[in-house]
Protein backbone atom coordinates (compact mmCIF):
# COMPACT_ATOMS: atom_id res chain seq x y z
CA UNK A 1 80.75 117.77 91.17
CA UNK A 2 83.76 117.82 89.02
CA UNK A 3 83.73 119.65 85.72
CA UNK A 4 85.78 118.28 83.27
CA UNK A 5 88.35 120.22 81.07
CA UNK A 6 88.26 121.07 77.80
CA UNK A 7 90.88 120.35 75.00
CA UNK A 8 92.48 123.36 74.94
CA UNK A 9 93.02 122.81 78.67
CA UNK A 10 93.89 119.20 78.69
CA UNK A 11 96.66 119.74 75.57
CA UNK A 12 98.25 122.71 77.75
CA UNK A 13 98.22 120.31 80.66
CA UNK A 14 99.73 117.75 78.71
CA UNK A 15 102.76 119.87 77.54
CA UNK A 16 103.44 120.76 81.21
CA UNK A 17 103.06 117.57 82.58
CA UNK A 18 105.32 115.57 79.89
CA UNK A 19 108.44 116.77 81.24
CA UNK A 20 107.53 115.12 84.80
CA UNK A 21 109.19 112.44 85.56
CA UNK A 22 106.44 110.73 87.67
CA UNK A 23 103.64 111.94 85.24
CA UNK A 24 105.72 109.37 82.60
CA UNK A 25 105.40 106.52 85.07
CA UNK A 26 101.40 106.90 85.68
CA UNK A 27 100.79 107.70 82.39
CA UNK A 28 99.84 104.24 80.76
CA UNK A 29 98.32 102.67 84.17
CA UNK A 30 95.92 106.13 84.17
CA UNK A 31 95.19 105.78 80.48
CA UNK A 32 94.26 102.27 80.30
CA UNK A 33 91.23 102.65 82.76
CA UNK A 34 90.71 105.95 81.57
CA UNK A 35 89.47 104.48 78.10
CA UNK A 36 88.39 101.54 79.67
CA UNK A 37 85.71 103.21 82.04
CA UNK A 38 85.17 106.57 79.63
CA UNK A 39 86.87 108.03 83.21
CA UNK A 40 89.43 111.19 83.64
CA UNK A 41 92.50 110.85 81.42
CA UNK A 42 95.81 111.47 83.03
CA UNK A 43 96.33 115.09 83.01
CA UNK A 44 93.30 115.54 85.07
CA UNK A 45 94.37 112.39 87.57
CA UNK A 46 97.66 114.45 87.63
CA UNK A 47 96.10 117.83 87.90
CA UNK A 48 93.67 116.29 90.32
CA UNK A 49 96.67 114.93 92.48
CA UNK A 50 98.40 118.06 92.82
CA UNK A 51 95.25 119.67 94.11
CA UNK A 52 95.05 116.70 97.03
CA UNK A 53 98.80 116.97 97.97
CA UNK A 54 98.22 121.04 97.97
CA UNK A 55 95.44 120.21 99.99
CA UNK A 56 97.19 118.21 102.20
CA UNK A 57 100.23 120.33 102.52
CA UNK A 58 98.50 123.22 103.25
CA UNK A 59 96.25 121.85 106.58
CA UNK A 60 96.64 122.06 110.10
CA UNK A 61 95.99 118.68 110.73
CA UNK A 62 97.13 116.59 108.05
CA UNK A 63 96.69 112.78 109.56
CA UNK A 64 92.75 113.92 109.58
CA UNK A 65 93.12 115.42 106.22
CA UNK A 66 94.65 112.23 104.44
CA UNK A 67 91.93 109.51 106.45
CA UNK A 68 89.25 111.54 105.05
CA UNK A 69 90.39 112.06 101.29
CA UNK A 70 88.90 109.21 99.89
CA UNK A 71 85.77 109.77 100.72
CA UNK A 72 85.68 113.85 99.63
CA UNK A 73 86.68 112.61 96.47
CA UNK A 74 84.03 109.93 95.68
CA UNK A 75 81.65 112.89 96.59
CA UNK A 76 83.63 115.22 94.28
CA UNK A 77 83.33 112.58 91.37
CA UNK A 78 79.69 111.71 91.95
CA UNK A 79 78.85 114.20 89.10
CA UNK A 80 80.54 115.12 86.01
CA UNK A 81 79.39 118.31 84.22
CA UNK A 82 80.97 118.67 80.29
CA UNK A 83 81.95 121.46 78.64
CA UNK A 84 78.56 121.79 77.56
CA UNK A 85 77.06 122.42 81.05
CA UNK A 86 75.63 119.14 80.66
CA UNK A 87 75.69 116.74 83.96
CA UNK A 88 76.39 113.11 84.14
CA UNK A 89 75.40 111.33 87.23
CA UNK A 90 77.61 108.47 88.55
CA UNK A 91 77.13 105.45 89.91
CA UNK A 92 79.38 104.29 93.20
CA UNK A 93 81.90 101.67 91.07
CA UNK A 94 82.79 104.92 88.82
CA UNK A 95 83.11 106.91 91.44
CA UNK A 96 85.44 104.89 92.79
CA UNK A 97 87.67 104.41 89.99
CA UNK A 98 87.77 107.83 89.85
CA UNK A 99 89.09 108.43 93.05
CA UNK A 100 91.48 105.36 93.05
CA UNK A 101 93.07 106.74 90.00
CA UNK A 102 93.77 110.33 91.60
CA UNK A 103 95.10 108.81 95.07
CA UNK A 104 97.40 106.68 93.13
CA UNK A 105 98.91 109.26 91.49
CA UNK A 106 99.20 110.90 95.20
CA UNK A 107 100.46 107.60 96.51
CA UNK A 108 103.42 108.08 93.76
CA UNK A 109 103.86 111.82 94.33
CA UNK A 110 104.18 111.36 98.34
CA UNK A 111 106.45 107.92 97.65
CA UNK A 112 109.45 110.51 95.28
CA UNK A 113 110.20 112.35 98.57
CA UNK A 114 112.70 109.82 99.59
CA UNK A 115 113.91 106.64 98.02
CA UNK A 116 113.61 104.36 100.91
CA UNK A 117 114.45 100.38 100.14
CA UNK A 118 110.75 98.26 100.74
CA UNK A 119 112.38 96.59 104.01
CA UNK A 120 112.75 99.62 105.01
CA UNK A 121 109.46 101.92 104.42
CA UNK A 122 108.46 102.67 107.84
CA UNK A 123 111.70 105.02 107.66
CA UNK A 124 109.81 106.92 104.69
CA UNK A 125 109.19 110.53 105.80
CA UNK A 126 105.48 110.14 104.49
CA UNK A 127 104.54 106.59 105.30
CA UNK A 128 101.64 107.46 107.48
CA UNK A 129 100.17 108.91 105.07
CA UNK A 130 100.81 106.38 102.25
CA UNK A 131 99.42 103.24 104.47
CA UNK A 132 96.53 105.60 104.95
CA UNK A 133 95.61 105.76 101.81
CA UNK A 134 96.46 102.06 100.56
CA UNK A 135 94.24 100.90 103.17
CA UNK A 136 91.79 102.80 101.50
CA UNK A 137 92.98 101.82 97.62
CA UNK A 138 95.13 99.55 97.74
CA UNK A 139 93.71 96.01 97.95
CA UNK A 140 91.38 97.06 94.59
CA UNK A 141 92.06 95.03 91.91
CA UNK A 142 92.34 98.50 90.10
CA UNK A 143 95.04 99.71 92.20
CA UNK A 144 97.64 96.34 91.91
CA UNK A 145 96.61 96.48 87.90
CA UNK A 146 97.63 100.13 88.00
CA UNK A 147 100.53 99.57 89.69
CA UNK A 148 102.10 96.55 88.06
CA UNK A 149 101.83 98.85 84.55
CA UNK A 150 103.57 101.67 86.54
CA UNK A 151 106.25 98.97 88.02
CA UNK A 152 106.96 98.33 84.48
CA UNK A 153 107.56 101.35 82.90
CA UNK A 154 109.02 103.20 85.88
CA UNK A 155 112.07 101.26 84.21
CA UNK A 156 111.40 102.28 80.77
CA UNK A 157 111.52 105.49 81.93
CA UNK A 158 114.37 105.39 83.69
CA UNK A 159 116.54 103.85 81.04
CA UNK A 160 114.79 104.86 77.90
CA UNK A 161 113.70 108.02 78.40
CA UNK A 162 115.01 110.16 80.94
CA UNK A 163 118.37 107.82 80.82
CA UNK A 164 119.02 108.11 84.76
CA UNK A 165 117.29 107.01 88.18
CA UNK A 166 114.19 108.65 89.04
CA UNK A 167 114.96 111.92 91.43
CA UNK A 168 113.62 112.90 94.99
CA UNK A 169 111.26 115.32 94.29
CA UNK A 170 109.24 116.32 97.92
CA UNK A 171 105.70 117.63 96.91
CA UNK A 172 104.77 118.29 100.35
CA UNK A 173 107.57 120.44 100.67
CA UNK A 174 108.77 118.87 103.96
CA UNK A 175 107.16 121.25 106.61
CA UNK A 176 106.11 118.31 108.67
CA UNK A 177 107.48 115.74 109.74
CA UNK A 178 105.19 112.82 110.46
CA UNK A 179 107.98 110.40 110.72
CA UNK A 180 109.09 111.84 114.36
CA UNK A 181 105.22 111.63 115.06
CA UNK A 182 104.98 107.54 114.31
CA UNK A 183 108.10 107.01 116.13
CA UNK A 184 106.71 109.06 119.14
CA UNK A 185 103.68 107.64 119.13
CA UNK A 186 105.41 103.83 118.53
CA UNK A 187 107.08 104.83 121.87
CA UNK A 188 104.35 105.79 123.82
CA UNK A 189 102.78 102.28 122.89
CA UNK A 190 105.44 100.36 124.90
CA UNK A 191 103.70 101.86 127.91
CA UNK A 192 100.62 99.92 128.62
CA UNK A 193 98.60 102.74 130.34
CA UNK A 194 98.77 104.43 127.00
CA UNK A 195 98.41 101.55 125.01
CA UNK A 196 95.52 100.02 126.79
CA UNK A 197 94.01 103.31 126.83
CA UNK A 198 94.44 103.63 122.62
CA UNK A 199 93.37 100.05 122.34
CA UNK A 200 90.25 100.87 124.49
CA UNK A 201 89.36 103.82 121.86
CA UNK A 202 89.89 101.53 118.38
CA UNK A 203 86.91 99.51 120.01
CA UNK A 204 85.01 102.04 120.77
CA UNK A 205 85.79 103.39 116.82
CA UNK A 206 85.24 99.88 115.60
CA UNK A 207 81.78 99.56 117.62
CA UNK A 208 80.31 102.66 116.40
CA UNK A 209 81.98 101.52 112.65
CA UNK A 210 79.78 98.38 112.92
CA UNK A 211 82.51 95.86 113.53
CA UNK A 212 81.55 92.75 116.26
CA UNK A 213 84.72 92.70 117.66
CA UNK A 214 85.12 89.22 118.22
CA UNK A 215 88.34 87.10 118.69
CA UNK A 216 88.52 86.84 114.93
CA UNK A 217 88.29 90.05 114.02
CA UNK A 218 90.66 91.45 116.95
CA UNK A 219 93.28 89.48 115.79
CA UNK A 220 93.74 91.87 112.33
CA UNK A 221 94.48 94.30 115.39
CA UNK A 222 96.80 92.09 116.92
CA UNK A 223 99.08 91.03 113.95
CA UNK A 224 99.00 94.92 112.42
CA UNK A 225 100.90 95.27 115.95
CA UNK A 226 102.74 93.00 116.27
CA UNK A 227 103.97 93.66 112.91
CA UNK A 228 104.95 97.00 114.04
CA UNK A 229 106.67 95.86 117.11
CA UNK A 230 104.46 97.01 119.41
CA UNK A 231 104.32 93.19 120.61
CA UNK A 232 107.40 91.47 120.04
CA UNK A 233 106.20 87.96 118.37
CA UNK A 234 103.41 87.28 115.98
CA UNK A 235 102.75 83.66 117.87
CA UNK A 236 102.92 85.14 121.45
CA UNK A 237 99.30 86.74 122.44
CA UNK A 238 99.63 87.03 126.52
CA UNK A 239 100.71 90.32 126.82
CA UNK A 240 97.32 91.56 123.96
CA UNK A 241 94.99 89.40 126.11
CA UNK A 242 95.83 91.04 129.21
CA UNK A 243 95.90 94.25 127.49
CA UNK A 244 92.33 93.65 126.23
CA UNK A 245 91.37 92.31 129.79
CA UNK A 246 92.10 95.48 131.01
CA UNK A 247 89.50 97.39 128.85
CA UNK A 248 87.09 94.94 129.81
CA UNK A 249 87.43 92.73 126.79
CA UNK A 250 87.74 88.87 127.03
CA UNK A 251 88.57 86.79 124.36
CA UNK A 252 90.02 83.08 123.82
CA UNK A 253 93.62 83.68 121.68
CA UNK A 254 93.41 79.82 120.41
CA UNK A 255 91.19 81.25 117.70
CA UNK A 256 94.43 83.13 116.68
CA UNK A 257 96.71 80.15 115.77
CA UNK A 258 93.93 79.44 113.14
CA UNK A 259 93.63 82.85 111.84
CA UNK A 260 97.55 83.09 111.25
CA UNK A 261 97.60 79.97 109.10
CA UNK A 262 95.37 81.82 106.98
CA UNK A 263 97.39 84.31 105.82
CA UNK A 264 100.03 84.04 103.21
CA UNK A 265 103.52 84.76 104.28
CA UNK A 266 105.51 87.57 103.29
CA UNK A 267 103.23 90.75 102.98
CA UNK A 268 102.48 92.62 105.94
CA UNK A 269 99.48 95.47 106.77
CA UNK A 270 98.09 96.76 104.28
CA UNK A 271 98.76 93.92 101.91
CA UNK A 272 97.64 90.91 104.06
CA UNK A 273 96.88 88.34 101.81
CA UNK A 274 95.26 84.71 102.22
CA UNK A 275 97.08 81.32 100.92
CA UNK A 276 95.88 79.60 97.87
CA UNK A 277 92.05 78.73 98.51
CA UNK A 278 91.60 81.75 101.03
CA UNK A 279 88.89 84.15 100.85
CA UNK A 280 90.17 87.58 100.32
CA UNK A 281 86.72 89.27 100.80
CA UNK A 282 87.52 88.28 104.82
CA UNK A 283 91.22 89.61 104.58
CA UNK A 284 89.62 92.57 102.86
CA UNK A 285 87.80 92.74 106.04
CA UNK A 286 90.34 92.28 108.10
CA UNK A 287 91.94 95.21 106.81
CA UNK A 288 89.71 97.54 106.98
CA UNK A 289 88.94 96.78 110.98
CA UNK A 290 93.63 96.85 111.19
CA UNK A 291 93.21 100.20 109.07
CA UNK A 292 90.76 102.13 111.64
CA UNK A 293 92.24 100.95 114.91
CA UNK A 294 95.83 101.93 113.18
CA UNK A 295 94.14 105.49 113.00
CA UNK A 296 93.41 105.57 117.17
CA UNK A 297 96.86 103.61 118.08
CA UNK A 298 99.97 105.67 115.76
CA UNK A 299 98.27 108.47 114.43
C-alpha cells in the first residue's frame, strides 16, 4: 500500500526537487499522466525513484534486485490510502502506470551516470540494469509517450534553463561495477560448455514461465544473441542449432529466415519492432521470452 503525501509534503518536495536537473526533464512526461490517470504527481515518482535506486544501491545482489522491481512495485501501488486514512483499491492498468512512471524516472536517474553515445550503450556502467527494466517498461505505449515529452524538453532544459549540457550525476554511487560483470559473463559465452549449459537453464526458466519453446519463439533468443555477439551473424544459425542439439532441443532454423523479415530494421533488444502491417502483440512476446533467457545467459 502506498500512502500518499500531503501538501505540505509535496510543496517541500517540490522546492527540493526543482533545482534537479533530471527532475526538470521528467517533469511534464510525469505530469501529463499524472492528471490524466488521477495517478502520483512528480515529486512522489521522483521521491519514489530515489527510494528504488537506494534500494538498489544498497543490496547484495543487485541483478536480482532490479528483475524483481517491477513487480514489488505494482504490489506497492495496489492500494492508495489518503491523508484521510481512507483506502482506494486499484485495478492492474493503474497499477501499472504507477509503476511505469517511477521506473522511468529510475531509468533516467541510472542513464546520468555516464553520457555514453546510443551506438555505444552496452559500454554504459549501468546498462544491465537499464535493459532490465525496459524489458519490463519499455515497449508500453506509456513509456515511448513519456519519453518522447522528456526527449523534448531535455533540450529546453539544457538551453533554456540551466543554459549548459546536462551533468553526470551517479545515483548509485558507483560501488559496483556491473559493466566488468556483462563483459565477463559475454566471455564466458564464447565457450560452448558454458553457453550450452546457460542456454539449457533459459529453457528450463522459459518452461516453468509457460513459454512452448518452439522454433518461433527460440529465435527471439537467437537474434537477442546474436545481437550481442555471442554468434557472429544474424543470418547464420548452425552454430545455435547445434548448441540447442546439445541440450536435447531440435528445431528446423528455416522458420528463422521468416521470422527475421518480420522485424523492422534498425532497433535491437529491447526495442524489436515489426515492419508496417506487423503485429506487435507477437514482438511484445518475443520480448518478453529474449528478456528472461537474457536473465540466465549475462546476468
Amino acid at each position: 500500500m502506498y500512502k500518499r503525501l500531503t501538501e505540505d509534503r509535496k510543496k517541500q518536495l517540490r522546492a527540493e526537487y526543482e533545482s534537479v536537473q533530471e527532475y526538470l526533464i521528467a517533469y511534464n512526461a510525469i505530469n501529463v499522466v499524472s492528471e490524466q490517470f488521477d495517478d502520483l504527481c512528480p515529486e512522489e515518482v521522483w521521491n519514489e525513484a530515489l527510494d528504488v535506486v537506494d534500494d538498489i544501491r544498497r543490496t547484495q545482489y543487485r541483478n536480482w534486485k532490479v528483475d524483481k522491481v517491477y513487480s514489488e512495485l505494482k504490489r506497492r501501488y495496489s492500494d492508495f490510502m489518503d491523508e484521510c486514512g481512507n483506502v482506494i483499491h486499484r485495478d492492474k492498468k493503474a497499477q501499472e502506470h504507477s509503476a511505469t512512471m517511477v521506473l522511468f524516472d529510475v531509468v533516467l536517474m541510472l542513464s546520468m551516470a555516464q553520457k555514453v553515445a546510443p551506438e555505444k550503450a552496452e559500454e554504459h556502467p549501468y546498462y544491465p540494469y537499464m535493459l532490465t527494466i525496459l524489458g519490463d517498461i519499455g515497449q508500453t505505449v506509456l513509456f515511448q509517450a513519456m519519453l518522447s515529452v522528456a526527449h523534448r524538453d531535455e533540450d529546453e532544459v539544457e538551453k533554456k534553463i540551466v543554459g549548459h549540457e546536462l551533468q553526470e550525476q551517479d545515483y548509485l554511487g558507483g560501488e559496483q561495477k556491473p559493466i566488468e560483470e556483462k563483459k565477463s559473463n559475454h566471455e564466458a559465452l564464447q565457450d560452448a560448455g558454458i553457453r550450452q549449459a546457460r542456454l539449457k537453464n533459459a529453457h528450463k526458466k522459459l518452461t516453468e514461465q509457460g513459454y512452448q519453446m518452439g522454433a518461433s519463439e527460440w529465435y527471439y533468443v537467437f537474434r537477442m544473441m546474436a545481437e550481442r555477439k555471442v554468434y557472429e551473424k544474424l543470418d547464420s544459425y548452425a552454430l545455435f542449432a547445434a548448441d540447442l542439439k546439445a541440450i536435447d532441443v531440435t528445431l528446423n532454423t528455416k522458420v528463422f529466415s521468416r521470422k527475421k523479415d518480420q522485424f523492422k530494421d534498425g532497433p535491437e533488444y529491447p526495442y524489436w519492432k515489426t515492419k508496417t502491417g506487423g503485429r506487435q502483440a507477437t514482438m511484445e512476446k518475443g520480448v518478453a521470452i529474449a528478456r528472461i533467457a537474457y536473465g540466465e545467459l549475462f546476468l
